[in-house]
PDB file of N, CA and C in Angstrom:
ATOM      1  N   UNK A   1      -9.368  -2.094 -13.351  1.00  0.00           N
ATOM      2  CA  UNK A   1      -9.237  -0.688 -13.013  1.00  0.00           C
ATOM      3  C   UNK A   1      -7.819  -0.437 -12.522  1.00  0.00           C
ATOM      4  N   UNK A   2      -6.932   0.489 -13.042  1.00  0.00           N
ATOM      5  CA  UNK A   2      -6.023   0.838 -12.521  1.00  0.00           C
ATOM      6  C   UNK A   2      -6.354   2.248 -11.184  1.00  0.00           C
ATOM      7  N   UNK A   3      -5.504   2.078 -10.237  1.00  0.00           N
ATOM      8  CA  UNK A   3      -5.692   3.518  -8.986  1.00  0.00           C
ATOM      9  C   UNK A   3      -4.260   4.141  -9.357  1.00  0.00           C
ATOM     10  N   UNK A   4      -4.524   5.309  -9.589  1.00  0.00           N
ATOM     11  CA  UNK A   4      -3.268   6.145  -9.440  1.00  0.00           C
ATOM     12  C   UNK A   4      -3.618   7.235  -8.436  1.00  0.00           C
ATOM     13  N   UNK A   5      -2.520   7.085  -7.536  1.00  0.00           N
ATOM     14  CA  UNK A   5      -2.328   7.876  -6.339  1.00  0.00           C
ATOM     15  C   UNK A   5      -2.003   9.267  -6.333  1.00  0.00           C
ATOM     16  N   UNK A   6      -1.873  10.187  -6.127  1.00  0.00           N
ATOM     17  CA  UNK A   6      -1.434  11.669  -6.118  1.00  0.00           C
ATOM     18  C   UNK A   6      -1.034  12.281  -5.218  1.00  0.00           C
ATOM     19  N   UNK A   7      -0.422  12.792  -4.997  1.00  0.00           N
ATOM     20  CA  UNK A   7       0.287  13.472  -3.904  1.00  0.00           C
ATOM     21  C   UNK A   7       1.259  14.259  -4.196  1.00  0.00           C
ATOM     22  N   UNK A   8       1.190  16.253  -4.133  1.00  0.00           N
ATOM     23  CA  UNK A   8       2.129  17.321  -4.107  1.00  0.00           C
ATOM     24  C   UNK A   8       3.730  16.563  -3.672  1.00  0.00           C
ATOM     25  N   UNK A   9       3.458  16.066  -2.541  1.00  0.00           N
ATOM     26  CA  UNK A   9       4.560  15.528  -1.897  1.00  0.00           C
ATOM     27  C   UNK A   9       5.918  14.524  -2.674  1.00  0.00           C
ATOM     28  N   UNK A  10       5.206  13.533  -3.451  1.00  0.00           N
ATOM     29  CA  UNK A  10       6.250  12.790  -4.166  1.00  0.00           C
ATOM     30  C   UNK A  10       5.100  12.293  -5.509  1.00  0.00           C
ATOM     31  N   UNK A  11       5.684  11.623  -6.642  1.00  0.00           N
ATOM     32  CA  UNK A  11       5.414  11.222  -7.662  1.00  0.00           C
ATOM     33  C   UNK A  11       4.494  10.280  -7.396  1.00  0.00           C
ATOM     34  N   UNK A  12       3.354  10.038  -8.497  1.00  0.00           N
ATOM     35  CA  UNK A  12       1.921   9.510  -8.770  1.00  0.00           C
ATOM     36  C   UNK A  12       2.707   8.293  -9.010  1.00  0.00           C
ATOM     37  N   UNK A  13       1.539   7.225  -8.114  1.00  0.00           N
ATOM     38  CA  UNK A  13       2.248   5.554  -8.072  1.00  0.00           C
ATOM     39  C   UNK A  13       0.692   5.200  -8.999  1.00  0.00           C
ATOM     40  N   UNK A  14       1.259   4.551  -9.748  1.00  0.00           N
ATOM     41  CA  UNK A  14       0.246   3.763  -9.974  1.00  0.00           C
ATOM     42  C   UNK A  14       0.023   2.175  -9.562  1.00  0.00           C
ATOM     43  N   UNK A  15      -1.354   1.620  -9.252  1.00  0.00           N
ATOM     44  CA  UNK A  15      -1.340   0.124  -8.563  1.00  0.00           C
ATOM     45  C   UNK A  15      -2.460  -0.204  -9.650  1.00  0.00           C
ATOM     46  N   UNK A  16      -2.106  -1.935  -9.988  1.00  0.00           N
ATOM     47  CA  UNK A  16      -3.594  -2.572 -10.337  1.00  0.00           C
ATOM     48  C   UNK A  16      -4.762  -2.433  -8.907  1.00  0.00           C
ATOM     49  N   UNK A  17      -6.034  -3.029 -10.263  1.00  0.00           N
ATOM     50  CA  UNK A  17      -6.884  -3.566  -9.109  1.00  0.00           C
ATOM     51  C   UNK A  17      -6.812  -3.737  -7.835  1.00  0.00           C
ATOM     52  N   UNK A  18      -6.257  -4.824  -7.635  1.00  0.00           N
ATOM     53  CA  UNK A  18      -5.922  -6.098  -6.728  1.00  0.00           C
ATOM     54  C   UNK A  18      -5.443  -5.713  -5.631  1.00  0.00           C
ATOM     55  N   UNK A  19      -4.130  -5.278  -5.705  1.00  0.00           N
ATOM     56  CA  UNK A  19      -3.045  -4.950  -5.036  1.00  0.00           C
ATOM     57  C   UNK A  19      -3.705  -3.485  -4.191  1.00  0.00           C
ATOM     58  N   UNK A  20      -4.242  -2.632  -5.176  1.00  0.00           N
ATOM     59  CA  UNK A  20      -4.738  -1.105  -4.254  1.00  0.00           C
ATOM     60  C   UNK A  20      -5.791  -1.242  -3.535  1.00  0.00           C
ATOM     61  N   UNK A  21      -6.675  -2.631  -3.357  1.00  0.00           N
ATOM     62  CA  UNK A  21      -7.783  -2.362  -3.172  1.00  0.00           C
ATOM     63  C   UNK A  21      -7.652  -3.441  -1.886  1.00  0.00           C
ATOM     64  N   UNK A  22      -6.831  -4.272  -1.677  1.00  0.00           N
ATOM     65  CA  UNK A  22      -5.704  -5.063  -0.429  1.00  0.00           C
ATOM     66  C   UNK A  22      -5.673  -4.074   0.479  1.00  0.00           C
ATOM     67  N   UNK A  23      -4.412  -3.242  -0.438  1.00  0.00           N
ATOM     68  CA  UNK A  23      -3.787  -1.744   0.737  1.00  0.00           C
ATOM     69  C   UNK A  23      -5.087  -0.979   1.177  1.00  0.00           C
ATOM     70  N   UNK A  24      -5.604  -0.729   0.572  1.00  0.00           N
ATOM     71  CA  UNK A  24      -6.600   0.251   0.947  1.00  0.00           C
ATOM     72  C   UNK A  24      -8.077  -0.293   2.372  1.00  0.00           C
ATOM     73  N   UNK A  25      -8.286  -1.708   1.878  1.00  0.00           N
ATOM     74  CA  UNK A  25      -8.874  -2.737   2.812  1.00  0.00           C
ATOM     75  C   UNK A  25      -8.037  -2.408   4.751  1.00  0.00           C
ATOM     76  N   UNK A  26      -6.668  -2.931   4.379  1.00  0.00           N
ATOM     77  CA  UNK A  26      -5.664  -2.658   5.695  1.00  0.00           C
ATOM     78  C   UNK A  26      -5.661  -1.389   6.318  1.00  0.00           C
ATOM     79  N   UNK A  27      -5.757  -0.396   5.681  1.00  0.00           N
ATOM     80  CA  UNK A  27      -5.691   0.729   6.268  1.00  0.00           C
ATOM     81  C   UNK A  27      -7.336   1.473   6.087  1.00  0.00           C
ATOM     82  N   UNK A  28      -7.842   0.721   6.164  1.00  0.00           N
ATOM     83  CA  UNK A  28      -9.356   0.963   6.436  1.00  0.00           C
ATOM     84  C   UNK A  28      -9.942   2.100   5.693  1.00  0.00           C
ATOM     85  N   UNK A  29      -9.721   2.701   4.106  1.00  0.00           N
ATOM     86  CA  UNK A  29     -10.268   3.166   3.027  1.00  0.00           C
ATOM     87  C   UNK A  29     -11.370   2.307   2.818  1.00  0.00           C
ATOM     88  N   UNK A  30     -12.437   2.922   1.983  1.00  0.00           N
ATOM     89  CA  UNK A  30     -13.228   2.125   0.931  1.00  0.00           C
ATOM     90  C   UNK A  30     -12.506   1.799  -0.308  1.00  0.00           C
ATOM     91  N   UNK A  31     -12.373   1.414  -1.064  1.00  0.00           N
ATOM     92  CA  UNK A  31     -11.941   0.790  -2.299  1.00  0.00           C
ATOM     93  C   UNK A  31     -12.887   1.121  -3.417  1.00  0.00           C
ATOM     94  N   UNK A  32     -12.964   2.583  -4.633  1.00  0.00           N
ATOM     95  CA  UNK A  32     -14.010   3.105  -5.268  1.00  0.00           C
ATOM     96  C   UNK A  32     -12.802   4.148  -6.346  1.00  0.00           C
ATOM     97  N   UNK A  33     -13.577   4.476  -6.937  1.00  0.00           N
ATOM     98  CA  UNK A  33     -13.276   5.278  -8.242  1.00  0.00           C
ATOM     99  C   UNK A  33     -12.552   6.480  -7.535  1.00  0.00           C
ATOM    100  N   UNK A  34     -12.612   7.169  -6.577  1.00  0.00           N
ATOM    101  CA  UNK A  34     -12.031   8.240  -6.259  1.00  0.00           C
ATOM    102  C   UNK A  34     -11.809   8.113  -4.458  1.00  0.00           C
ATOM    103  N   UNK A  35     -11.033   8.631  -3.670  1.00  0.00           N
ATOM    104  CA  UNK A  35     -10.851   8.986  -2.322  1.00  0.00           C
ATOM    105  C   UNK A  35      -9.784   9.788  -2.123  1.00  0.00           C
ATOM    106  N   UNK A  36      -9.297   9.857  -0.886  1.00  0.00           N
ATOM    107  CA  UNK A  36      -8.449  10.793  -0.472  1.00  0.00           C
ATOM    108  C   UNK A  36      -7.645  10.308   1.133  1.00  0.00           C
ATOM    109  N   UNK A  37      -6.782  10.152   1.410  1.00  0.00           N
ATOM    110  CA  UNK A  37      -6.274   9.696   2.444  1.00  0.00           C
ATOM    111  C   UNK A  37      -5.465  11.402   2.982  1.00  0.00           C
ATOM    112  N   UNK A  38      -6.150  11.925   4.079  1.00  0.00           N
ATOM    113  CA  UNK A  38      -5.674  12.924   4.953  1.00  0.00           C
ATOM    114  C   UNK A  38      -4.467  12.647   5.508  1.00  0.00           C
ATOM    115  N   UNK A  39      -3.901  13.487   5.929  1.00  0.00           N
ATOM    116  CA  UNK A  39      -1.969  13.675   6.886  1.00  0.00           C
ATOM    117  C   UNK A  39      -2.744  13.193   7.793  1.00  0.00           C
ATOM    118  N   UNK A  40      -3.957  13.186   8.809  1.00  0.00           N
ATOM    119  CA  UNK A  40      -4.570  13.212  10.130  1.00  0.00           C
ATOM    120  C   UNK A  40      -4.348  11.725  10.158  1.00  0.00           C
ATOM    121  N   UNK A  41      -4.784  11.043   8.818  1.00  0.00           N
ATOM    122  CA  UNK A  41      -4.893   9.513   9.012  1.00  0.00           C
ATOM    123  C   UNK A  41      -3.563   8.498   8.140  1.00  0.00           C
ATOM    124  N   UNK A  42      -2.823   9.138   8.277  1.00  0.00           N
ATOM    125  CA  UNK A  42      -1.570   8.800   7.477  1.00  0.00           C
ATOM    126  C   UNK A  42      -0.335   7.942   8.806  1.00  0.00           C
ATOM    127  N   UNK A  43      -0.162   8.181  10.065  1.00  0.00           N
ATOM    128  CA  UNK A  43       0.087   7.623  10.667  1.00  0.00           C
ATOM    129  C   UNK A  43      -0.393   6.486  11.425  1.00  0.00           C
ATOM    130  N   UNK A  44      -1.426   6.380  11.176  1.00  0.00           N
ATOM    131  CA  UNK A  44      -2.414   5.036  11.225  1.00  0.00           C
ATOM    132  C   UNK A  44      -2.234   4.397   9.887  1.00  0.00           C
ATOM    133  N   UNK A  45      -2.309   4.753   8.861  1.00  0.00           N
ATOM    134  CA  UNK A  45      -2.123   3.711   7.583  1.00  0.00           C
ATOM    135  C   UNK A  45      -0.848   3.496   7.700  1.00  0.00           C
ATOM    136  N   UNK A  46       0.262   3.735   8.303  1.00  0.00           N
ATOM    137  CA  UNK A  46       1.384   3.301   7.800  1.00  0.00           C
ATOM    138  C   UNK A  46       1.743   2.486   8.711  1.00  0.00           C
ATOM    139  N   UNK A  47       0.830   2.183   9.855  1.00  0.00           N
ATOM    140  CA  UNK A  47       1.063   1.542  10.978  1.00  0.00           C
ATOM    141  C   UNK A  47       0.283   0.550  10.655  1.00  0.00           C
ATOM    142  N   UNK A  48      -0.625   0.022   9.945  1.00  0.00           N
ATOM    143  CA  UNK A  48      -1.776  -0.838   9.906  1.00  0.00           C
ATOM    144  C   UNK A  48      -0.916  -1.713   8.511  1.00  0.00           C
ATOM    145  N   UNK A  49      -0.406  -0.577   7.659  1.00  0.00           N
ATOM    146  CA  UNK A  49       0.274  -1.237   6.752  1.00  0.00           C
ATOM    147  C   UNK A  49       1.363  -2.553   7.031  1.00  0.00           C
ATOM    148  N   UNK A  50       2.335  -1.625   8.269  1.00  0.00           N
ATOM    149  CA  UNK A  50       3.746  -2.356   8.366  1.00  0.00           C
ATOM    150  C   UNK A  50       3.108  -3.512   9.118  1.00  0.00           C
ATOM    151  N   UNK A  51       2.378  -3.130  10.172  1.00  0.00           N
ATOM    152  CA  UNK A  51       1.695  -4.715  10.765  1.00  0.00           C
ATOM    153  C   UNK A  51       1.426  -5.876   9.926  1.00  0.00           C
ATOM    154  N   UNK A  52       0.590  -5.264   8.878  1.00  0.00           N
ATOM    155  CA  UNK A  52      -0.367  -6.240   7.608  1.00  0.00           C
ATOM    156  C   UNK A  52       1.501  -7.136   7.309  1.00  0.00           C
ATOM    157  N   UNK A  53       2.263  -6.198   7.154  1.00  0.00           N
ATOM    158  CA  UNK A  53       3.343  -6.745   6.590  1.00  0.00           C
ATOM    159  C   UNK A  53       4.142  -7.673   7.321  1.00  0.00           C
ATOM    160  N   UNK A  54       4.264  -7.299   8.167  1.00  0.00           N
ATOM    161  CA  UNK A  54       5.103  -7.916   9.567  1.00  0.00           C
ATOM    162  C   UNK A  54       4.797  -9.072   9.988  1.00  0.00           C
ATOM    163  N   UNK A  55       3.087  -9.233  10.039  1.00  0.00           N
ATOM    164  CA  UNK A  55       2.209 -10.777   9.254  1.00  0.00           C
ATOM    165  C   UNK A  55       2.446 -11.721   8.701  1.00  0.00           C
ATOM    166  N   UNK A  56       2.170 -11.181   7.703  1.00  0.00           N
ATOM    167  CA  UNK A  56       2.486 -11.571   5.685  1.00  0.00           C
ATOM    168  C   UNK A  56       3.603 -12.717   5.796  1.00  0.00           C
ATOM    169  N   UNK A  57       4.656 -11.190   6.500  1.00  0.00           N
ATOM    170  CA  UNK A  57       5.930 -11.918   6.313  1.00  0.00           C
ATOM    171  C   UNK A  57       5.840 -13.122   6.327  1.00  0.00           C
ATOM    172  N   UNK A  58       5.722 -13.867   7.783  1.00  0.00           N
ATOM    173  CA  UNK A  58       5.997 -15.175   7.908  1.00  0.00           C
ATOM    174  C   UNK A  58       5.033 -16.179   7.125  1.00  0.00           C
ATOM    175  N   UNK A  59       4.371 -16.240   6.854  1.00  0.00           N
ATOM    176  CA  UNK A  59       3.288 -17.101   6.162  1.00  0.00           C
ATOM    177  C   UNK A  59       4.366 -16.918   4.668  1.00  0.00           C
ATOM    178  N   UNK A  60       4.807 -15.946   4.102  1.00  0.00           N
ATOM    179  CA  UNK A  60       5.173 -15.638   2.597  1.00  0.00           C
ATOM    180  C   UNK A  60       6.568 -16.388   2.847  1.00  0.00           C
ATOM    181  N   UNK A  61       7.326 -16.485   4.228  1.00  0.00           N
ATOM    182  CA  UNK A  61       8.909 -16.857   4.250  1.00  0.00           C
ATOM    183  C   UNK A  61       8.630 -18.264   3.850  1.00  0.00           C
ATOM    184  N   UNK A  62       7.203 -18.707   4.566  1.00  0.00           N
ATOM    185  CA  UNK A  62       7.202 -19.827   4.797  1.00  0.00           C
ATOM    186  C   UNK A  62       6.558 -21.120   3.327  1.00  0.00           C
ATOM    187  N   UNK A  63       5.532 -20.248   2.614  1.00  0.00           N
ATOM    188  CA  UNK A  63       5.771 -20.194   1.392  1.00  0.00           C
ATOM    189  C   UNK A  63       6.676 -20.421  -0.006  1.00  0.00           C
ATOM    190  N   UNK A  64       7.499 -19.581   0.704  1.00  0.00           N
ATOM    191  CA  UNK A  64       8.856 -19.758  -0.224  1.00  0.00           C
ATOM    192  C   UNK A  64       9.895 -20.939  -0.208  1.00  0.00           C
ATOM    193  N   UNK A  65       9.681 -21.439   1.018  1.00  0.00           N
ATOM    194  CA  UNK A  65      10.829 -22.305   1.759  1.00  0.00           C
ATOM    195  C   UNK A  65       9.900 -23.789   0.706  1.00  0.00           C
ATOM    196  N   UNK A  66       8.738 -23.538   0.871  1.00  0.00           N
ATOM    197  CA  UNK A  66       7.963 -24.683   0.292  1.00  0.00           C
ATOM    198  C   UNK A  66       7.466 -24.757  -1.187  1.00  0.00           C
ATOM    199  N   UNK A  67       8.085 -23.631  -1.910  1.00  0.00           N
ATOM    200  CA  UNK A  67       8.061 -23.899  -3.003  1.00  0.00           C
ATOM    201  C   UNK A  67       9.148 -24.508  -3.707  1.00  0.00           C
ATOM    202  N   UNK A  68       8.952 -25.201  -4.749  1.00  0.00           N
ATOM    203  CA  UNK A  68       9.920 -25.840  -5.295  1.00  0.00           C
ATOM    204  C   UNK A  68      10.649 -24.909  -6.348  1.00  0.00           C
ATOM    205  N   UNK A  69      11.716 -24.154  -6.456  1.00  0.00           N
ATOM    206  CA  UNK A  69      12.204 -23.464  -7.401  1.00  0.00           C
ATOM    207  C   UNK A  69      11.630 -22.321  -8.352  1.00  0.00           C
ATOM    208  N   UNK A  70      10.617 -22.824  -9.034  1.00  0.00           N
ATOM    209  CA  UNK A  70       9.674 -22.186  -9.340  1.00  0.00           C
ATOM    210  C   UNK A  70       9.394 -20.152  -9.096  1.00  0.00           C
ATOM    211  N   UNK A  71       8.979 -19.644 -10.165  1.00  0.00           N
ATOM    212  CA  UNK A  71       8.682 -18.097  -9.931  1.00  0.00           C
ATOM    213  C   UNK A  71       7.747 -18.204  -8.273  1.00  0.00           C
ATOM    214  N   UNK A  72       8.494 -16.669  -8.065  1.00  0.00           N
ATOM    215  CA  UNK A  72       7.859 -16.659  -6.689  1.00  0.00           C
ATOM    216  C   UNK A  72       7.095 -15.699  -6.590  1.00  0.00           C
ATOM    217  N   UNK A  73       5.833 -15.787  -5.898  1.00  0.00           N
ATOM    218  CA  UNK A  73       4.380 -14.733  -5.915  1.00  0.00           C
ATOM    219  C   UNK A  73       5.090 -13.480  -5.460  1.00  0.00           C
ATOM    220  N   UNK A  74       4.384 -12.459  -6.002  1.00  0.00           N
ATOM    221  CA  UNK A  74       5.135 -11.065  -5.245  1.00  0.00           C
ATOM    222  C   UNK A  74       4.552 -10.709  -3.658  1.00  0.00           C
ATOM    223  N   UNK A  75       4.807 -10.827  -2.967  1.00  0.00           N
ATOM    224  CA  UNK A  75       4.436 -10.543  -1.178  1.00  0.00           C
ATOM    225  C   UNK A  75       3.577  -9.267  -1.462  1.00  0.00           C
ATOM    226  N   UNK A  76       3.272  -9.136  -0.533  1.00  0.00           N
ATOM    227  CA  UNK A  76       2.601  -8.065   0.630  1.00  0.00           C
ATOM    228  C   UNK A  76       3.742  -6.916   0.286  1.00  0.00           C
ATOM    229  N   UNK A  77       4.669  -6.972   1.011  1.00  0.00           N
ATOM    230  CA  UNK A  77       5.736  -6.160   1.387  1.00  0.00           C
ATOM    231  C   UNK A  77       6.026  -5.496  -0.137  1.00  0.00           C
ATOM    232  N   UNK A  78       6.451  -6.100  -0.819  1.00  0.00           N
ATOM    233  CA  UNK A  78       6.753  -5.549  -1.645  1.00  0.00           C
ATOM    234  C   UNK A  78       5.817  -4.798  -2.467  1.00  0.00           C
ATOM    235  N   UNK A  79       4.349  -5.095  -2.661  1.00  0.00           N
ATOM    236  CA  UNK A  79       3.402  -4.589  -2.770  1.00  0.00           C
ATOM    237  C   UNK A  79       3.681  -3.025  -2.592  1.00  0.00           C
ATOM    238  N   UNK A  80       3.203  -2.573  -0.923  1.00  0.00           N
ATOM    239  CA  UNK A  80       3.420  -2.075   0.069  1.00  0.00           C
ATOM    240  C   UNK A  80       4.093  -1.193   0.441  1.00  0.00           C
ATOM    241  N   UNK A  81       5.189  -1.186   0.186  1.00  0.00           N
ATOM    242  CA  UNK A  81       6.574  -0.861   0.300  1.00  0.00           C
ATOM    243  C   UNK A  81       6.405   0.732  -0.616  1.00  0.00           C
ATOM    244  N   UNK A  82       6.231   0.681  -1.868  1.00  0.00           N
ATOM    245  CA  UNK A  82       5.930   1.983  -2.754  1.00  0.00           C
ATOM    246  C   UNK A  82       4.757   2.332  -1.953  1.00  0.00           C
ATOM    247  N   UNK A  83       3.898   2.245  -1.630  1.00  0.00           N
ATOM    248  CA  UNK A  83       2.717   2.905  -0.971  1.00  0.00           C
ATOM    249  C   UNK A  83       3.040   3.237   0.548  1.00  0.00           C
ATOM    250  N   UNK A  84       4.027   2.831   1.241  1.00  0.00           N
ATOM    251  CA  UNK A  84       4.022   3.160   2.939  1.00  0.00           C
ATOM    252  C   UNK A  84       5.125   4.447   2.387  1.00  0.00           C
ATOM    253  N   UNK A  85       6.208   4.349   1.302  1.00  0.00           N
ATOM    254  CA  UNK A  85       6.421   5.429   1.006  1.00  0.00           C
ATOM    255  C   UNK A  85       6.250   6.870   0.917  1.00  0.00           C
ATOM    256  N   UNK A  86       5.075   6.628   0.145  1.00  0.00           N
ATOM    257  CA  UNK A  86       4.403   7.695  -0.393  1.00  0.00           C
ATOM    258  C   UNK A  86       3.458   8.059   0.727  1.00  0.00           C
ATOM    259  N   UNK A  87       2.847   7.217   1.972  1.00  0.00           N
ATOM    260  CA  UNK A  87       2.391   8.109   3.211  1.00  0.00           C
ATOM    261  C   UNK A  87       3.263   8.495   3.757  1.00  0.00           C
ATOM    262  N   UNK A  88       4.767   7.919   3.778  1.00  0.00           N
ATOM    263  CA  UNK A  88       5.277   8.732   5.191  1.00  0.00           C
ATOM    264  C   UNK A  88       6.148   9.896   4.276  1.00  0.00           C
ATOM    265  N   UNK A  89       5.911   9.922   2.863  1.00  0.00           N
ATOM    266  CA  UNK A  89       6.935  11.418   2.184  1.00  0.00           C
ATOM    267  C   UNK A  89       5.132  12.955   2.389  1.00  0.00           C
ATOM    268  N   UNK A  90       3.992  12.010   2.309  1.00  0.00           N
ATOM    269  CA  UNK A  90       3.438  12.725   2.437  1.00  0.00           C
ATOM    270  C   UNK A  90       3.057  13.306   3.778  1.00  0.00           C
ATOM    271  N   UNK A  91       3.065  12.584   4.960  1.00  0.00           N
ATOM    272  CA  UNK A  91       3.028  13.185   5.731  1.00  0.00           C
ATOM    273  C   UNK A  91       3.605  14.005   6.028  1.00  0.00           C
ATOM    274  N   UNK A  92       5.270  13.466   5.974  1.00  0.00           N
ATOM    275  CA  UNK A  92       6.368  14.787   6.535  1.00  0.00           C
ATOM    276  C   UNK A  92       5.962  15.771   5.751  1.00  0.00           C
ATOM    277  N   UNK A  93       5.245  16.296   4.328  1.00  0.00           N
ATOM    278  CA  UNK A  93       4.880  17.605   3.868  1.00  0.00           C
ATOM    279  C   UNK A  93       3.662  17.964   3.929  1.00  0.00           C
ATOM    280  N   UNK A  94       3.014  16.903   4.880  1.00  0.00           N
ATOM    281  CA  UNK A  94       1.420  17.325   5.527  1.00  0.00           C
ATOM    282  C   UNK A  94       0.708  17.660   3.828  1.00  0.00           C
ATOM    283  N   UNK A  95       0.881  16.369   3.269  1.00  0.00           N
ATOM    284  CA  UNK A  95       0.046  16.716   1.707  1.00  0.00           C
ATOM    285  C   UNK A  95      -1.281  15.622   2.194  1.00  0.00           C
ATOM    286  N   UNK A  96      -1.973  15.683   1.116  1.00  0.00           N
ATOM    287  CA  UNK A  96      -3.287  14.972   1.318  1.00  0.00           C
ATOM    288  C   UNK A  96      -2.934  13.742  -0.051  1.00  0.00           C
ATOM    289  N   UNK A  97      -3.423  12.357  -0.085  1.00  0.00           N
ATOM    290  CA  UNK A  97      -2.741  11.192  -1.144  1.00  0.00           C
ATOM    291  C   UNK A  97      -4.537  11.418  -1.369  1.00  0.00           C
ATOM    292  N   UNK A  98      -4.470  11.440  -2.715  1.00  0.00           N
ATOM    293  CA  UNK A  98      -6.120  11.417  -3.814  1.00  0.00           C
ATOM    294  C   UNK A  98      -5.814  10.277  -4.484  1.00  0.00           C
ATOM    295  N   UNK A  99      -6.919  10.081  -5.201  1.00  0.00           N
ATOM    296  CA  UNK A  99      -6.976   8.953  -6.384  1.00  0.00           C
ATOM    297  C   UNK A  99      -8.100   9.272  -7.424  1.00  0.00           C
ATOM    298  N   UNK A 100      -7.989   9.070  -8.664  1.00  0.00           N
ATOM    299  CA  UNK A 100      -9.386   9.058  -9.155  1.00  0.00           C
ATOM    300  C   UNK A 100     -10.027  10.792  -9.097  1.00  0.00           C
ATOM    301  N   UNK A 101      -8.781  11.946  -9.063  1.00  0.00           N
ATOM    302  CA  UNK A 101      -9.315  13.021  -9.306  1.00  0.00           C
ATOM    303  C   UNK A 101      -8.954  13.424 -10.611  1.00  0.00           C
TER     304      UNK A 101
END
């Protein structure tokens, strides 16, 4: 399943599976065919987000240091990063982020 995000505020992100249904877990959504993330709860997801990340980080630095050369998994953060976006462009225009409408 692909999630594509929506929001008046800035341009439709699209995420796989995997990755939207992570973000959405952290910032305490259900993970389903359609939802809606309110401005009311947009400063809590972006706070639950950067934490999740701030985490990540070190386990992923530490990861890296221990891989041998080799392609490197894509993090959290970077994940993330397009989606903490798109809450904090939507908040500042008090838009509502949909999916699945």
């Amino acid at each position: 399943m692909l999630y594509k995000f929506k929001s008046q505020a800035d341009s439709d992100l699209f995420m796989t599976q995997g990755p939207a249904e992570r973000i959405l877990a952290i910032i305490g959504k259900p993970a389903g065919p359609q939802g809606i993330i309110e401005p009311d709860e947009m400063a809590r997801a972006i706070a639950a987000l950067e934490a999740a990340v701030a985490a990540q980080g070190e386990a992923d630095a530490n990861q890296a240091a221990a891989s041998p050369g080799g392609a490197q998994p894509i993090t959290l953060h970077q994940r993330a990063w397009p989606f903490i976006q798109l809450l904090k462009r939507s908040l500042e225009a008090d838009k509502p982020i949909v999916w699945g409408v």
